[in-house]
Protein backbone atom coordinates (compact mmCIF):
# COMPACT_ATOMS: atom_id res chain seq x y z
CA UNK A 1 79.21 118.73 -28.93
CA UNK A 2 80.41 116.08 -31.58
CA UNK A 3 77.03 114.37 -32.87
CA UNK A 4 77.78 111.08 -34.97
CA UNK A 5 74.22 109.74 -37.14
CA UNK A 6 74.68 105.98 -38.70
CA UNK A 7 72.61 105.31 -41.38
CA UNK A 8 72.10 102.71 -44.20
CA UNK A 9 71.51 100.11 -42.27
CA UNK A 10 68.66 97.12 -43.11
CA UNK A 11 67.59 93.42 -44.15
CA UNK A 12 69.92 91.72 -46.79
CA UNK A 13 70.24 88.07 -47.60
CA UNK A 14 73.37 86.11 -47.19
CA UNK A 15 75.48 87.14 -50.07
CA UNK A 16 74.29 90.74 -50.57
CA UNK A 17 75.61 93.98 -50.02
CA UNK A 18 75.27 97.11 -47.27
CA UNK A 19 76.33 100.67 -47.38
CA UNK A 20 76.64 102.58 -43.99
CA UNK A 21 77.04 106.02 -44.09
CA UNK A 22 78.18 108.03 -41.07
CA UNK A 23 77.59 111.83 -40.67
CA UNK A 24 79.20 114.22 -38.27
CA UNK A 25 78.33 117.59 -36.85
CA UNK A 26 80.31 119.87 -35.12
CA UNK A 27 84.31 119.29 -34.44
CA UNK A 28 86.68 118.59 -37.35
CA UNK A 29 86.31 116.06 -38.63
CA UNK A 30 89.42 115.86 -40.53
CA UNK A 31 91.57 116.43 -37.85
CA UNK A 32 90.03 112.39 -35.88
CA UNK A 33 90.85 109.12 -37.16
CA UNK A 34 87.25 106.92 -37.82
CA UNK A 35 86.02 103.57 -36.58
CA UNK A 36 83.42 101.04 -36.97
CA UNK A 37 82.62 98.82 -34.38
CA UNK A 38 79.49 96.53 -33.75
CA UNK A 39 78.07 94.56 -31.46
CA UNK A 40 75.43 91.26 -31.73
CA UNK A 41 73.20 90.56 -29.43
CA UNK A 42 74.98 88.96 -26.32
CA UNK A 43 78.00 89.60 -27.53
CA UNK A 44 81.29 92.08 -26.47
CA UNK A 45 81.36 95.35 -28.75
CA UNK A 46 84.09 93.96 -31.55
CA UNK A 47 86.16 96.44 -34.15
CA UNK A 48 85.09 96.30 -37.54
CA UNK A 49 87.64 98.93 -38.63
CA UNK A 50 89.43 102.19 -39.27
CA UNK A 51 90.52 104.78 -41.37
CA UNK A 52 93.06 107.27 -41.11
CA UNK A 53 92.02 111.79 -40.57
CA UNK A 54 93.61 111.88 -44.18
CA UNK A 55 91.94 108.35 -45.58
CA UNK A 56 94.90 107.12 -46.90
CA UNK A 57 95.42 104.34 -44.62
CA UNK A 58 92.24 101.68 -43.35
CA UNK A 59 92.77 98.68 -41.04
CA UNK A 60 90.39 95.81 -40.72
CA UNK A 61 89.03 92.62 -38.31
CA UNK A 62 90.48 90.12 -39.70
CA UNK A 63 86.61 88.69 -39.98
CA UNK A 64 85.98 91.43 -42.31
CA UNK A 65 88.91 91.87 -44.29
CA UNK A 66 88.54 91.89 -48.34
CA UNK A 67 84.76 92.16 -47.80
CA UNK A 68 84.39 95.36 -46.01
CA UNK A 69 85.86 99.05 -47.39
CA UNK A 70 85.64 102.11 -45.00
CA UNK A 71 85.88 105.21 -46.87
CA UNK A 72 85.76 109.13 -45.80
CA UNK A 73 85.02 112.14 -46.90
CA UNK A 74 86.45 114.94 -45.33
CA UNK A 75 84.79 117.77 -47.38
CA UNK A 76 81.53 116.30 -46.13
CA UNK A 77 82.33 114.72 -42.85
CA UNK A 78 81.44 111.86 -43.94
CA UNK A 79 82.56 108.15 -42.97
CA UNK A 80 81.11 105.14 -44.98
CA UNK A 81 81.36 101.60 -45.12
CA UNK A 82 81.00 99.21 -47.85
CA UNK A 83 79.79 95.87 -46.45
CA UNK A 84 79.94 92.74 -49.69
CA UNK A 85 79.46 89.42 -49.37
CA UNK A 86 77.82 89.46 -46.01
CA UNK A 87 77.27 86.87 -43.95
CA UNK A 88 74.41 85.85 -41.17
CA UNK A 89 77.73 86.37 -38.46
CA UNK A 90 77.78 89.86 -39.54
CA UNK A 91 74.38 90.50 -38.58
CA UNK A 92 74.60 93.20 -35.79
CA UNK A 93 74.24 96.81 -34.76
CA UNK A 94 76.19 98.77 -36.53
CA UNK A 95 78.50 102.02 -34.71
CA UNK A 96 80.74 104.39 -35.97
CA UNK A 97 82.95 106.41 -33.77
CA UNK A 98 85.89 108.98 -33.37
CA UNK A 99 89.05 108.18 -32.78
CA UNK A 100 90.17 110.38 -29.45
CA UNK A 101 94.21 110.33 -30.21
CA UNK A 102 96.11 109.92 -33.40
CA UNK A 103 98.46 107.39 -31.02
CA UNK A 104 97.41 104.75 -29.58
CA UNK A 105 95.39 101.03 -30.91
CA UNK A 106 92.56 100.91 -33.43
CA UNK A 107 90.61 98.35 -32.46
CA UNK A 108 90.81 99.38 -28.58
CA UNK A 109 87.37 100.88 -27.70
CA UNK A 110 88.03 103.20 -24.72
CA UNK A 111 90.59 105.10 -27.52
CA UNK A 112 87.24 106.50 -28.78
CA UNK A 113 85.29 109.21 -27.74
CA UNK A 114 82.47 109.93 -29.28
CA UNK A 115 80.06 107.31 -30.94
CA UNK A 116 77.04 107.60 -33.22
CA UNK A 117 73.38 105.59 -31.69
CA UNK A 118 74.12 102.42 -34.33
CA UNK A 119 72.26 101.08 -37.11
CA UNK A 120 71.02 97.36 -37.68
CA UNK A 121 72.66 94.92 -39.94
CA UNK A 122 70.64 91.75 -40.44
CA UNK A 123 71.66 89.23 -42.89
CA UNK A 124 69.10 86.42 -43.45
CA UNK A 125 70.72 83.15 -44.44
């Protein structure tokens, strides 16, 4: 059984920076494609991003893009991402999760299969 465990998540002002971490157990990991995804309260589950089994390719919501970096490390099973300039809209929980098919969209949720418990993101203004 696949266990993903967010963590790094917390209180930052408007402006400041985040670092999620993402571990996984079990499976290999190299072999899945990663996603973020998070949800505020009230509101639909959204895509944050993705990154490719080998890391060499990311894609982004537009909302995030040039302030967020995912990164991976395979040796480690590791996912991460790099939140900057963050906003009071970003404030939400926080999921990442694994990629079922190498085919198929990104940002689609049901394309996942596995997802870690979250972590909060709140961004004071």
């Amino acid at each position: 059984q696949v266990q993903l465990v967010e963590s790094g998540g917390g209180l930052v002002q408007a402006g400041g920076s985040l670092r999620l971490s993402c571990a996984a157990s079990a499976g290999t990991f190299s072999s899945y494609g990663m996603g973020w995804f998070r949800q505020a309260p009230g509101k639909e589950r959204e895509f944050v991003g993705f990154i490719t089994r080998s890391g060499n390719s990311t894609v982004y919501a537009d909302s995030v893009k040039g302030r967020f970096t995912i990164s991976r490390d395979n040796a480690k099973s590791t996912v991460s991402l790099q939140m900057n300039s963050l906003k009071p809209e970003d404030t939400a929980v926080y999921y990442c999760a694994r990629k079922r098919l190498a085919v198929g969209a990104v940002s689609i949720r049901y394309q996942y299969d596995y997802w870690g418990q979250g972590t909060q993101v709140t961004v004071s203004s």
